[in-house]
PDB file of N, CA and C in Angstrom:
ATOM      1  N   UNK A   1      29.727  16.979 -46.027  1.00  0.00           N
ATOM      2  CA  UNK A   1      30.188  15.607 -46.090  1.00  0.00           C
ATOM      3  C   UNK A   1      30.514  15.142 -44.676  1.00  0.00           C
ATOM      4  N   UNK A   2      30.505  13.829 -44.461  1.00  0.00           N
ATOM      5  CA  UNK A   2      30.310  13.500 -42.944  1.00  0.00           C
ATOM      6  C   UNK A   2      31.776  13.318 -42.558  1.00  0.00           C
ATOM      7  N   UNK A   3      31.865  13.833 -41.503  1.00  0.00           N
ATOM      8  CA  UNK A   3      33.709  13.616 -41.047  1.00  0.00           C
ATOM      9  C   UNK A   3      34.190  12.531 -41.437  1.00  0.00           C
ATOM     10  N   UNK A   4      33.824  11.667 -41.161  1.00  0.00           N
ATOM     11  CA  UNK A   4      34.126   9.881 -41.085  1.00  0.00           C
ATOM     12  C   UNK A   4      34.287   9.658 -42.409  1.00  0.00           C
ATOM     13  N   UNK A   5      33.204   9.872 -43.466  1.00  0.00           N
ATOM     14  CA  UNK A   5      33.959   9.802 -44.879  1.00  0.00           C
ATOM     15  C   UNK A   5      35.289  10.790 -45.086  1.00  0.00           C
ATOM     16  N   UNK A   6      34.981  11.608 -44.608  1.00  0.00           N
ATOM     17  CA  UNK A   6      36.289  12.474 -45.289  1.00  0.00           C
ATOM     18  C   UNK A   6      37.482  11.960 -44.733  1.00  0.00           C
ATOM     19  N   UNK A   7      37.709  11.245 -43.521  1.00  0.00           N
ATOM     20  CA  UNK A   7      38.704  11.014 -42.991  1.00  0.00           C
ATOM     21  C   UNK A   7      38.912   9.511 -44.261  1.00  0.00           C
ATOM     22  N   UNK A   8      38.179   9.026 -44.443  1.00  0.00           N
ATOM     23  CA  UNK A   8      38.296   7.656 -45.095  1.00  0.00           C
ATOM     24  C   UNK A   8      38.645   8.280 -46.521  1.00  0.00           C
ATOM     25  N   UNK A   9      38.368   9.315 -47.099  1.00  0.00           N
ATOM     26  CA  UNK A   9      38.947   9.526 -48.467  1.00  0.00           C
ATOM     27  C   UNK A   9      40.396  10.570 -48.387  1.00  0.00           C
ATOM     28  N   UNK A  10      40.583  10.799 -47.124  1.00  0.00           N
ATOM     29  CA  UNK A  10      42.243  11.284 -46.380  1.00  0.00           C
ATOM     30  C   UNK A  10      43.382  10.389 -46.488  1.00  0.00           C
ATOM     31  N   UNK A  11      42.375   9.257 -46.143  1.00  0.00           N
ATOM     32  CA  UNK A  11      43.482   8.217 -45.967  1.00  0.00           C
ATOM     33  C   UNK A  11      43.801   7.411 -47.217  1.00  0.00           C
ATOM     34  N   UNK A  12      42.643   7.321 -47.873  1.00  0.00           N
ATOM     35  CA  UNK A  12      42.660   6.463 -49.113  1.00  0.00           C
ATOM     36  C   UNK A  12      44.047   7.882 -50.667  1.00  0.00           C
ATOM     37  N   UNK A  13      43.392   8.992 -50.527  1.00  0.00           N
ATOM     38  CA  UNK A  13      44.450   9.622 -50.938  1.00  0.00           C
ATOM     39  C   UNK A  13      45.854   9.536 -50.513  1.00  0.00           C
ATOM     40  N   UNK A  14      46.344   9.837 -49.367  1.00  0.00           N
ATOM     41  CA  UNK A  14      47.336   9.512 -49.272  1.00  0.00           C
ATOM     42  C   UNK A  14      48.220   8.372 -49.215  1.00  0.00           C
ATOM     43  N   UNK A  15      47.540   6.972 -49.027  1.00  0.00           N
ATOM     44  CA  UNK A  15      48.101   5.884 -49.408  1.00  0.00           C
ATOM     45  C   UNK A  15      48.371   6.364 -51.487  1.00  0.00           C
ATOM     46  N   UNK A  16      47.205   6.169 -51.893  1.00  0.00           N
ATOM     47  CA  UNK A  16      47.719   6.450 -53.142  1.00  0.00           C
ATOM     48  C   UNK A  16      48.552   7.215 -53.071  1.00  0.00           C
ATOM     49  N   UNK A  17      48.867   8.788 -52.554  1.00  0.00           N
ATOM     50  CA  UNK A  17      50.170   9.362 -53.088  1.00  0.00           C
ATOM     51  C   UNK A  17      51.303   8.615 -52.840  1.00  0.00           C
ATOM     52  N   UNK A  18      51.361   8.094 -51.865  1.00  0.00           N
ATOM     53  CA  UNK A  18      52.412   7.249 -51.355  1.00  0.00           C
ATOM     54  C   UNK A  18      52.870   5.914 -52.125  1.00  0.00           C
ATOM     55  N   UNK A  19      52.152   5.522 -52.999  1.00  0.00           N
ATOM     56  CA  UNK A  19      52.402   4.500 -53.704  1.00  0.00           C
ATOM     57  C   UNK A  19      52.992   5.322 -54.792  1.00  0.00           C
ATOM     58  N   UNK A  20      52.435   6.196 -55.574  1.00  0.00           N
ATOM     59  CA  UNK A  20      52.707   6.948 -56.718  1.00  0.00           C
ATOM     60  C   UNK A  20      54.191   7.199 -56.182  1.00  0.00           C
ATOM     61  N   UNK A  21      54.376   8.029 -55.121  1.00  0.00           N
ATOM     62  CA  UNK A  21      55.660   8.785 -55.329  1.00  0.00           C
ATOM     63  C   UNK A  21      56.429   7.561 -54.957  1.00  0.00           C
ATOM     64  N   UNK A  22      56.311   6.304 -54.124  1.00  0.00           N
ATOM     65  CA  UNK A  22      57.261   5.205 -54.192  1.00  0.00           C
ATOM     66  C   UNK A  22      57.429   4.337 -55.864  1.00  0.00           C
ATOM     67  N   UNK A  23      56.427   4.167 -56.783  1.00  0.00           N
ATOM     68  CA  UNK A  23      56.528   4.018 -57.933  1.00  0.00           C
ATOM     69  C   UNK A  23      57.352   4.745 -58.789  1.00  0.00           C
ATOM     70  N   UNK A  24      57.198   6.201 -58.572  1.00  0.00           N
ATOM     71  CA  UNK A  24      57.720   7.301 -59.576  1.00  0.00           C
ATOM     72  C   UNK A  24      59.665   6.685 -58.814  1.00  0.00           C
ATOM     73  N   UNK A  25      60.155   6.842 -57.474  1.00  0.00           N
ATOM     74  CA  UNK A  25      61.058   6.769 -57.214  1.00  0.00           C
ATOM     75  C   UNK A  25      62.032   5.429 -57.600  1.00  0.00           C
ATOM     76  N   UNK A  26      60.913   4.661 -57.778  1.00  0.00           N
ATOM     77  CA  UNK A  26      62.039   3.516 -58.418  1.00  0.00           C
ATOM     78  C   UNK A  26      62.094   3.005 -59.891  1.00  0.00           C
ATOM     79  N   UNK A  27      61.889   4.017 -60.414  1.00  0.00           N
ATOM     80  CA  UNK A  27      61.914   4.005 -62.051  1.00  0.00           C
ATOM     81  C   UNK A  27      63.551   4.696 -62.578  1.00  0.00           C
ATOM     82  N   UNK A  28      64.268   4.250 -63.303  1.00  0.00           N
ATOM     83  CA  UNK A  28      65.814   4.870 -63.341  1.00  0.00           C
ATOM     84  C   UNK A  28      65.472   6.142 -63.484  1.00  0.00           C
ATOM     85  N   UNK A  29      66.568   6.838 -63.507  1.00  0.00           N
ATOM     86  CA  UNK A  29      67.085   8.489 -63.988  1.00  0.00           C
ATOM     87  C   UNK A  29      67.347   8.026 -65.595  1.00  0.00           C
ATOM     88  N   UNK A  30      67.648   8.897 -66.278  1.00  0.00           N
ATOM     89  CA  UNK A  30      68.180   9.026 -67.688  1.00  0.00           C
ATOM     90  C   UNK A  30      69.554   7.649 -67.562  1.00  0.00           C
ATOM     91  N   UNK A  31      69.115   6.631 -68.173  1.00  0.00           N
ATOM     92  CA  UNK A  31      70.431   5.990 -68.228  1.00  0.00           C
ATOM     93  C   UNK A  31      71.470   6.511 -69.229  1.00  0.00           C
ATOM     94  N   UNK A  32      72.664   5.776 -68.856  1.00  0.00           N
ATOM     95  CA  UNK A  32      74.181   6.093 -69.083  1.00  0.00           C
ATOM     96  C   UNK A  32      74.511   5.248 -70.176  1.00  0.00           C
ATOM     97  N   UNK A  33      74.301   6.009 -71.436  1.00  0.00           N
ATOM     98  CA  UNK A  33      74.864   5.329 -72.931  1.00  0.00           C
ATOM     99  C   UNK A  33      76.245   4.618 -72.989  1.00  0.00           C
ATOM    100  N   UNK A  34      76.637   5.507 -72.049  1.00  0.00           N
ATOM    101  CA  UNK A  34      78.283   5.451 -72.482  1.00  0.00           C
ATOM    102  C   UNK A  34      78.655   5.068 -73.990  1.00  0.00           C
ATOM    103  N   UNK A  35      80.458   5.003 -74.099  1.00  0.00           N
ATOM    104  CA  UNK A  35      80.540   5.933 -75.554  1.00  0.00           C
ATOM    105  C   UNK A  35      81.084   4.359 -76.224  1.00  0.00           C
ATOM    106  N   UNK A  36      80.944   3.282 -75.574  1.00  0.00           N
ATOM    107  CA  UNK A  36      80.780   1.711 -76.437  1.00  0.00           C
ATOM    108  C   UNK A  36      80.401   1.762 -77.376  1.00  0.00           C
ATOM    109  N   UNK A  37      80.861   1.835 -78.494  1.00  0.00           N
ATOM    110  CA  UNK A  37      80.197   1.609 -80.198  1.00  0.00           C
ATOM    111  C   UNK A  37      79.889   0.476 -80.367  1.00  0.00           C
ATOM    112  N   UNK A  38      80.245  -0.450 -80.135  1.00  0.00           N
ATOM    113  CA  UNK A  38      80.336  -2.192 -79.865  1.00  0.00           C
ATOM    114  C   UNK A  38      79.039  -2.672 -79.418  1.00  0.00           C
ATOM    115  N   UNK A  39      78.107  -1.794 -78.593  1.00  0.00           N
ATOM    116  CA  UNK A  39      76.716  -2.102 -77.913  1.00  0.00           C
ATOM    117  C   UNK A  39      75.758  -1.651 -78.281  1.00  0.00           C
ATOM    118  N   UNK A  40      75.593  -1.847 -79.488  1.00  0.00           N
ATOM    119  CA  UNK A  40      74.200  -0.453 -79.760  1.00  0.00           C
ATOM    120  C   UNK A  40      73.426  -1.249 -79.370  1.00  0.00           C
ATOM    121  N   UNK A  41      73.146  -2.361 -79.333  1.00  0.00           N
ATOM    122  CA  UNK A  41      71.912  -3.441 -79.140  1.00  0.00           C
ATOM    123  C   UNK A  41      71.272  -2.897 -77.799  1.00  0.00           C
ATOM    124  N   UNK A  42      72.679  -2.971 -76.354  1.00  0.00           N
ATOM    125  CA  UNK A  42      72.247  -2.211 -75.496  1.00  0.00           C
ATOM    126  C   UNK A  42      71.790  -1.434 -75.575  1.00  0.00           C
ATOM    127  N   UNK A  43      72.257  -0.436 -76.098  1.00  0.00           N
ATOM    128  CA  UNK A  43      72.136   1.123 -76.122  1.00  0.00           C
ATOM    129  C   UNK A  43      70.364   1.135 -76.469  1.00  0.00           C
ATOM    130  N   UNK A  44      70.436   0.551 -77.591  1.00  0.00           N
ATOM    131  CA  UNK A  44      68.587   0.533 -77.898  1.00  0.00           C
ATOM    132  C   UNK A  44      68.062   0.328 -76.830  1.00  0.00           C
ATOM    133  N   UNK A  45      68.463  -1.116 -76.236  1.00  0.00           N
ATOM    134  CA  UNK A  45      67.387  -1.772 -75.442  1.00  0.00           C
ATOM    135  C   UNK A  45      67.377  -0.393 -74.198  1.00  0.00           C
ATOM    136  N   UNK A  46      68.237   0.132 -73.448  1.00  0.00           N
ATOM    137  CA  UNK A  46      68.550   1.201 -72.606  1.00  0.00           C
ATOM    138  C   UNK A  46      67.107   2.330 -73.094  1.00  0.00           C
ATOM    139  N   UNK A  47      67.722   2.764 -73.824  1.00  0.00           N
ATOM    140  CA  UNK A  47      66.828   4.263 -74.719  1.00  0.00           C
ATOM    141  C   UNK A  47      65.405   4.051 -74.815  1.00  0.00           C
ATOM    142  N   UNK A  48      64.763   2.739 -75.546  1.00  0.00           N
ATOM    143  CA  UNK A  48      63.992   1.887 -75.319  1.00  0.00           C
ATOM    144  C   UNK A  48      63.006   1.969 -74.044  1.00  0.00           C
ATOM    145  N   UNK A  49      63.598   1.745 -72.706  1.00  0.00           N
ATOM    146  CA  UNK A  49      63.531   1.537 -71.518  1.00  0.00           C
ATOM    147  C   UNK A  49      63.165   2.696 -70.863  1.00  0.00           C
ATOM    148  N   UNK A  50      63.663   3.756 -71.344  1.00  0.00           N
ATOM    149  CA  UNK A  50      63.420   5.141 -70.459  1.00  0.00           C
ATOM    150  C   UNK A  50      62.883   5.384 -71.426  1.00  0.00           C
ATOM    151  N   UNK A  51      62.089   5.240 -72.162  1.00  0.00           N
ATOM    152  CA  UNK A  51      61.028   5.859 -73.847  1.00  0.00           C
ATOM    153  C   UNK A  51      59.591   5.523 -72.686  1.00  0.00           C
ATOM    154  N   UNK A  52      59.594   4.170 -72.628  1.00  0.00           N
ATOM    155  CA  UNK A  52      58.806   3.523 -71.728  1.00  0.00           C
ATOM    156  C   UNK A  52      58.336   3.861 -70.391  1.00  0.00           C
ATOM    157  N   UNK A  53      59.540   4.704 -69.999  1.00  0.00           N
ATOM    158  CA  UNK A  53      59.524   4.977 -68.248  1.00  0.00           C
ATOM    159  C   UNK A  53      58.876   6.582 -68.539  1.00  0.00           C
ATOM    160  N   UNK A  54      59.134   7.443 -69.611  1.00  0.00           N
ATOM    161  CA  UNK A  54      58.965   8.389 -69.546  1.00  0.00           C
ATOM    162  C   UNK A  54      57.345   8.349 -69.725  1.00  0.00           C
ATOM    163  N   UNK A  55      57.109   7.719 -70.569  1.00  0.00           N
ATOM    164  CA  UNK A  55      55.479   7.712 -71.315  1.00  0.00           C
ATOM    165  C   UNK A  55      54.694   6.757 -69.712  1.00  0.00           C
ATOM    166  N   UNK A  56      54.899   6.473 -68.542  1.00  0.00           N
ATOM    167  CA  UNK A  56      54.636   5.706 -67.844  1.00  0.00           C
ATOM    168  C   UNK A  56      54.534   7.175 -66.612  1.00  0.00           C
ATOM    169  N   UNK A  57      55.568   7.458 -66.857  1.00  0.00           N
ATOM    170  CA  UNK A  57      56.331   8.929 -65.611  1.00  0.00           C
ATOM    171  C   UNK A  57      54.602  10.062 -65.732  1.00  0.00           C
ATOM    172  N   UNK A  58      55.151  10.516 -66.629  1.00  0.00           N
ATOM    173  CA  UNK A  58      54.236  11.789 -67.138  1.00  0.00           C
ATOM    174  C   UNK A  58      52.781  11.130 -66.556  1.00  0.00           C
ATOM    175  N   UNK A  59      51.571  10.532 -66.527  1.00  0.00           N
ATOM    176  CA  UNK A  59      50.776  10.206 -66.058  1.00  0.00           C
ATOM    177  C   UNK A  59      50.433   9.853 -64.818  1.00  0.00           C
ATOM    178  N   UNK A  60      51.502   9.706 -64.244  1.00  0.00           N
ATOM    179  CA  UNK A  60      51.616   9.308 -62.473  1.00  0.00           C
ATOM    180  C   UNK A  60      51.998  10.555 -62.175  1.00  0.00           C
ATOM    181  N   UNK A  61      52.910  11.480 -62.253  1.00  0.00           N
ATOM    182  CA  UNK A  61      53.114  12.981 -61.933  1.00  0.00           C
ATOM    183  C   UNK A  61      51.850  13.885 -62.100  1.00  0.00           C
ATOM    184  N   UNK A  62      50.917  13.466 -62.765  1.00  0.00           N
ATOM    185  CA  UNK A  62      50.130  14.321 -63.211  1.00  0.00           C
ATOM    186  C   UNK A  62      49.101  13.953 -62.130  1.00  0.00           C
ATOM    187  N   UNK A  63      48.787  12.627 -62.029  1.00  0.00           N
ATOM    188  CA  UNK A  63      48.155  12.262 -60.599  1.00  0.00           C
ATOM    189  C   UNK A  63      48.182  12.374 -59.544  1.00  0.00           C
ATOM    190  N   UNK A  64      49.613  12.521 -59.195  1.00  0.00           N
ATOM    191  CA  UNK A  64      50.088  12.553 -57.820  1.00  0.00           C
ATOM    192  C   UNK A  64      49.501  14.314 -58.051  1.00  0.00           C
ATOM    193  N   UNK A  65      49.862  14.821 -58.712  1.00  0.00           N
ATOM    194  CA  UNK A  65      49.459  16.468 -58.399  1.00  0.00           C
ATOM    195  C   UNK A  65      47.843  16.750 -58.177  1.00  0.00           C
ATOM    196  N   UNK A  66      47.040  15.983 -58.971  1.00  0.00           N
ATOM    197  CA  UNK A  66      45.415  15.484 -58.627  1.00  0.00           C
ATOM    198  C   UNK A  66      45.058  15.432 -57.062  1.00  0.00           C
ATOM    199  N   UNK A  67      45.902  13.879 -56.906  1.00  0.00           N
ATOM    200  CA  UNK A  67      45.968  13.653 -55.243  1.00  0.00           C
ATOM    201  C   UNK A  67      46.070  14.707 -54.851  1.00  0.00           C
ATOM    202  N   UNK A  68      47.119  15.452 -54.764  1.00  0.00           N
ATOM    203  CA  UNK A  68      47.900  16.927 -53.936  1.00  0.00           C
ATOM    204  C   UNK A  68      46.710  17.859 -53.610  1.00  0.00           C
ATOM    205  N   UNK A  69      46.279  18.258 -55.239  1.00  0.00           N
ATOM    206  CA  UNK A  69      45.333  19.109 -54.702  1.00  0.00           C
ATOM    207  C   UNK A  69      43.861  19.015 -54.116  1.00  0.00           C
ATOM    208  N   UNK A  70      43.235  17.749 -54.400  1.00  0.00           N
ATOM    209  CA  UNK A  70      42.519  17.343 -53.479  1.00  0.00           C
ATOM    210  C   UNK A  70      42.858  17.219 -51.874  1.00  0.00           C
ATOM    211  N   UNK A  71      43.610  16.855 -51.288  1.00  0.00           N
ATOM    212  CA  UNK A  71      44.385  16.512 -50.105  1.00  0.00           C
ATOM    213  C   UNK A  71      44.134  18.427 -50.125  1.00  0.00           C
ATOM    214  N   UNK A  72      44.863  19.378 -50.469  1.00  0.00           N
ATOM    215  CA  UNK A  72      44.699  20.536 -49.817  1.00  0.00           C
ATOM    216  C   UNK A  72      43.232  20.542 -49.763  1.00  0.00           C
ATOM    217  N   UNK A  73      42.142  20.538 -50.475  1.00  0.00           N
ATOM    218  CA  UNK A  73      41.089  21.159 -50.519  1.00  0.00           C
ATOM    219  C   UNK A  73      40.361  20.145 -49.252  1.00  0.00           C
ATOM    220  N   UNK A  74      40.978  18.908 -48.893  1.00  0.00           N
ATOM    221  CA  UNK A  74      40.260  18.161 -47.493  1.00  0.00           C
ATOM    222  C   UNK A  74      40.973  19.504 -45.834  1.00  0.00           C
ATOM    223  N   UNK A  75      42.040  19.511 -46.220  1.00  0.00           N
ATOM    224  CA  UNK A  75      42.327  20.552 -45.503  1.00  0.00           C
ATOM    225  C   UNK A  75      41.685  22.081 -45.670  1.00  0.00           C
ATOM    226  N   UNK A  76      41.680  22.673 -46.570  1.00  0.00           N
ATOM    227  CA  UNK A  76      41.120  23.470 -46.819  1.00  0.00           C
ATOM    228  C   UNK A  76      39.371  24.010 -46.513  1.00  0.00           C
ATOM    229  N   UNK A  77      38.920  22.760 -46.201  1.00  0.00           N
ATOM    230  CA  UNK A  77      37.411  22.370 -46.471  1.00  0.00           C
ATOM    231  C   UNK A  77      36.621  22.716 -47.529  1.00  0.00           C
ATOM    232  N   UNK A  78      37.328  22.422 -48.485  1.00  0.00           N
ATOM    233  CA  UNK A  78      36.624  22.316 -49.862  1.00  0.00           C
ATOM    234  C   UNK A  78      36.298  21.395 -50.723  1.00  0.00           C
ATOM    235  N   UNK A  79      36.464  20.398 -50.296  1.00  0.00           N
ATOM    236  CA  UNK A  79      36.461  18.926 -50.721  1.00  0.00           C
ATOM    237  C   UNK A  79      35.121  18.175 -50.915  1.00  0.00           C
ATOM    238  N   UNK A  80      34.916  17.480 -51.941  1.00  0.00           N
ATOM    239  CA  UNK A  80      33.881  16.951 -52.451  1.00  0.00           C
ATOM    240  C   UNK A  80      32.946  18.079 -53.314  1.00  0.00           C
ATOM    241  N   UNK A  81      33.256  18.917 -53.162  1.00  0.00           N
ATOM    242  CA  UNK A  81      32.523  20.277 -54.659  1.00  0.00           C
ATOM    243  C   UNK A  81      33.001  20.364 -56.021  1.00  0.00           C
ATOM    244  N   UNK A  82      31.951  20.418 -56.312  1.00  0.00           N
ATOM    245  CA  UNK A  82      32.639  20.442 -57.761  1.00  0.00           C
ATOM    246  C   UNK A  82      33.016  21.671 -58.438  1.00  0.00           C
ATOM    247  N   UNK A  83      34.430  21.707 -58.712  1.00  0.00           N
ATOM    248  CA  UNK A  83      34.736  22.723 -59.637  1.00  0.00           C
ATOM    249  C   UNK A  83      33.771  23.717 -60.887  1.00  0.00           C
ATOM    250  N   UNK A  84      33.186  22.713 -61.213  1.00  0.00           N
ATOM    251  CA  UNK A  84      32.263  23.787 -62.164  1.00  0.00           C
ATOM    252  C   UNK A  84      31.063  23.999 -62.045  1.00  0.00           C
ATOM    253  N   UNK A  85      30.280  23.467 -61.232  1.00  0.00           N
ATOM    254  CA  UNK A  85      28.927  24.101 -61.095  1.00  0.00           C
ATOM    255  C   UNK A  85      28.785  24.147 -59.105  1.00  0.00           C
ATOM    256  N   UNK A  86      30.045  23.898 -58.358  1.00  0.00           N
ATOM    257  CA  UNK A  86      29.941  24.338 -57.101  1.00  0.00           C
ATOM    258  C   UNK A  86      29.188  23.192 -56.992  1.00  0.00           C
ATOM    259  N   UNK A  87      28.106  22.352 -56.921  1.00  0.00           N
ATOM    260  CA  UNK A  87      27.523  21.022 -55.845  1.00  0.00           C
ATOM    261  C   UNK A  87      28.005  20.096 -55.560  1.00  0.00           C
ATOM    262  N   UNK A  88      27.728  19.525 -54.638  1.00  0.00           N
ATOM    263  CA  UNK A  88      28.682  18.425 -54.538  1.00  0.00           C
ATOM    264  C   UNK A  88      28.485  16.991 -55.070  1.00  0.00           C
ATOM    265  N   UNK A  89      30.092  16.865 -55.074  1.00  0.00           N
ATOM    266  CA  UNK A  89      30.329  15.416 -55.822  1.00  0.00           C
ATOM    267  C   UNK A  89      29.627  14.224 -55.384  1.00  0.00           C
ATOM    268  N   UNK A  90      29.151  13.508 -55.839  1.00  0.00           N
ATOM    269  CA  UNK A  90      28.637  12.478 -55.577  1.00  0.00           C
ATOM    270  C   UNK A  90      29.507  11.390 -54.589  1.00  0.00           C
ATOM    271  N   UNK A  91      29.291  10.315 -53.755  1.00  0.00           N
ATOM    272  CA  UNK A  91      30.043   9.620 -53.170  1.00  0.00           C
ATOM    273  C   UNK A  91      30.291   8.598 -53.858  1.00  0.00           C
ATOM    274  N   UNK A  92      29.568   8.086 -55.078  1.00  0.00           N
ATOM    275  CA  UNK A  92      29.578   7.180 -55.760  1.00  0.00           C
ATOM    276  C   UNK A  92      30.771   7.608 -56.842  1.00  0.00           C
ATOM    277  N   UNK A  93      31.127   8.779 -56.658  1.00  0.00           N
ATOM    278  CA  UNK A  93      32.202   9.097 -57.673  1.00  0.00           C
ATOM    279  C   UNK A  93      33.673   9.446 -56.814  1.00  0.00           C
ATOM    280  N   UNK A  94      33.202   9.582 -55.925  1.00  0.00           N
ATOM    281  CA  UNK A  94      34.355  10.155 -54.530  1.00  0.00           C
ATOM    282  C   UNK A  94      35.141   8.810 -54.263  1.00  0.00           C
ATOM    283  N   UNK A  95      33.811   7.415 -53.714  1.00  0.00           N
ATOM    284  CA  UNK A  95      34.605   6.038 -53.543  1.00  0.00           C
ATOM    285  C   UNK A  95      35.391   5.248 -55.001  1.00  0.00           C
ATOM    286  N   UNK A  96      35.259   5.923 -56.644  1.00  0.00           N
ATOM    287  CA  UNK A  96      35.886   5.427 -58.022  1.00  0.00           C
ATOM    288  C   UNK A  96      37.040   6.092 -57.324  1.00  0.00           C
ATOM    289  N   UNK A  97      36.676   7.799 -57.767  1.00  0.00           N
ATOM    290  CA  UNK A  97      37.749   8.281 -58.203  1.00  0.00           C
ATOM    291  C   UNK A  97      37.957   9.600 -56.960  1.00  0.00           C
ATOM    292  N   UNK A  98      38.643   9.451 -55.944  1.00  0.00           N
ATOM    293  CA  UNK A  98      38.352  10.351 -54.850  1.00  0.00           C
ATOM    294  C   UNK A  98      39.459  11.358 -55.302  1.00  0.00           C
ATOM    295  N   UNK A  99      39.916  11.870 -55.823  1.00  0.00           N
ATOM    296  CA  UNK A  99      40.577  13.076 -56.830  1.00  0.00           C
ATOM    297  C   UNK A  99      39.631  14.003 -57.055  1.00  0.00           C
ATOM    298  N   UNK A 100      38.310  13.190 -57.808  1.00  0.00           N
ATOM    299  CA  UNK A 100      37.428  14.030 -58.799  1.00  0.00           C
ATOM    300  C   UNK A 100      37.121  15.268 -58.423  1.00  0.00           C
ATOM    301  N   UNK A 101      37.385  16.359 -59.522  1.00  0.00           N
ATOM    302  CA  UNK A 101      36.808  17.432 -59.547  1.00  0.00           C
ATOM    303  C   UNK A 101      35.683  17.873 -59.622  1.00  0.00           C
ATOM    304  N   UNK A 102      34.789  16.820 -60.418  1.00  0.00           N
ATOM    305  CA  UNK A 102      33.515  17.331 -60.634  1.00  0.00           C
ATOM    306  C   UNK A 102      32.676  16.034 -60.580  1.00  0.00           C
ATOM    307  N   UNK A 103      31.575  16.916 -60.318  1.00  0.00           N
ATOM    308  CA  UNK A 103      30.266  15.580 -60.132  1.00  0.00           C
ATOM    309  C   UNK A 103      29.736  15.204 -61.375  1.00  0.00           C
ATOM    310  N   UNK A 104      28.907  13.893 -61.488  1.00  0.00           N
ATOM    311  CA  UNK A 104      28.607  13.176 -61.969  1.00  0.00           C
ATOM    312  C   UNK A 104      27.790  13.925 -63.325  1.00  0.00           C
ATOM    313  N   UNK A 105      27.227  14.854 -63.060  1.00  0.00           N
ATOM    314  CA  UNK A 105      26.626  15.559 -64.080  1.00  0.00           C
ATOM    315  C   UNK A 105      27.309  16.763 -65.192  1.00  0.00           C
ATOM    316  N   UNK A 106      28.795  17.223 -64.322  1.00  0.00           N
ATOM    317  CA  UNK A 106      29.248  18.000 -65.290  1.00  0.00           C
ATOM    318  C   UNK A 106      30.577  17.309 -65.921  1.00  0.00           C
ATOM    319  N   UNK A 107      30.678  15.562 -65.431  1.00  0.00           N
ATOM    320  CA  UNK A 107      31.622  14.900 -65.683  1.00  0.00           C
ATOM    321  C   UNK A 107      30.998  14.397 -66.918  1.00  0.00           C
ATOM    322  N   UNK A 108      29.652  14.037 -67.639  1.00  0.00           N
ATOM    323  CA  UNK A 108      29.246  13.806 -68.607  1.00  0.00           C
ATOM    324  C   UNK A 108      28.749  15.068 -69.822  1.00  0.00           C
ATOM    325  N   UNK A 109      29.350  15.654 -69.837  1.00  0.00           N
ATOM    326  CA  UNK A 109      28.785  17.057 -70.128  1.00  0.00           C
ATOM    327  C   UNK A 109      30.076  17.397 -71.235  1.00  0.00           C
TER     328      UNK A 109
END
C-alpha cells in the first residue's frame, strides 16, 4: 500500500477515535436515583436515559477497539490484509470503512 494512503487512513482513524472517545466521554455515568419517592416520573425519565446511553455506549466501544486495532496493525505493518484469506483489502473498502478486516470478497461470503 502506498505510504501516502496509509498516512491518509492514519489520520482518518484517529480523528475517528478521537471523536468516539470524546462522544463516549460526554455521555453521563450511572445517574443518581436518589431515595425521593415523590419523583418516580424522574426517576423513569433518568433510568430511561442511561437504557439509551447504554444501548448507544456498547457500539462505539466496540469501534473504538476496531479503530485501535487497525491503528496497531498501520504500525505494525499489517494493514490493509485481510484477516481471512491474507490479500489485500481493497481501497474502495479501506476509503467506506478503513477499520475493515477483510476484503471485499470474504466480506460477502
Amino acid at each position: 500500500m502506498a505510504q501516502l494512503n496509509l498516512k491518509e487512513y492514519e489520520e482518518k482513524l484517529k480523528k475517528e477515535k478521537q471523536d468516539i472517545e470524546e462522544e463516549l466521554k460526554s455521555m453521563k455515568e450511572v445517574p443518581e436515583m436518589g431515595t425521593d419517592v415523590d419523583a418516580f416520573d424522574t426517576e423513569t425519565d433518568e433510568a430511561e436515559e442511561y437504557s439509551n446511553q447504554l444501548a448507544v455506549k456498547s457500539p462505539l466501544k466496540e469501534r473504538l477497539l476496531e479503530i485501535q486495532d487497525a491503528l496497531d496493525k498501520i504500525e505494525n505493518g499489517n494493514y490493509g490484509k485481510c484477516e481471512k484469506c491474507g490479500m489485500n483489502i481493497e481501497e474502495e473498502i479501506l476509503n467506506i470503512d478503513p477499520e475493515s478486516k477483510y476484503c471485499k470478497m470474504c466480506k460477502a461470503q
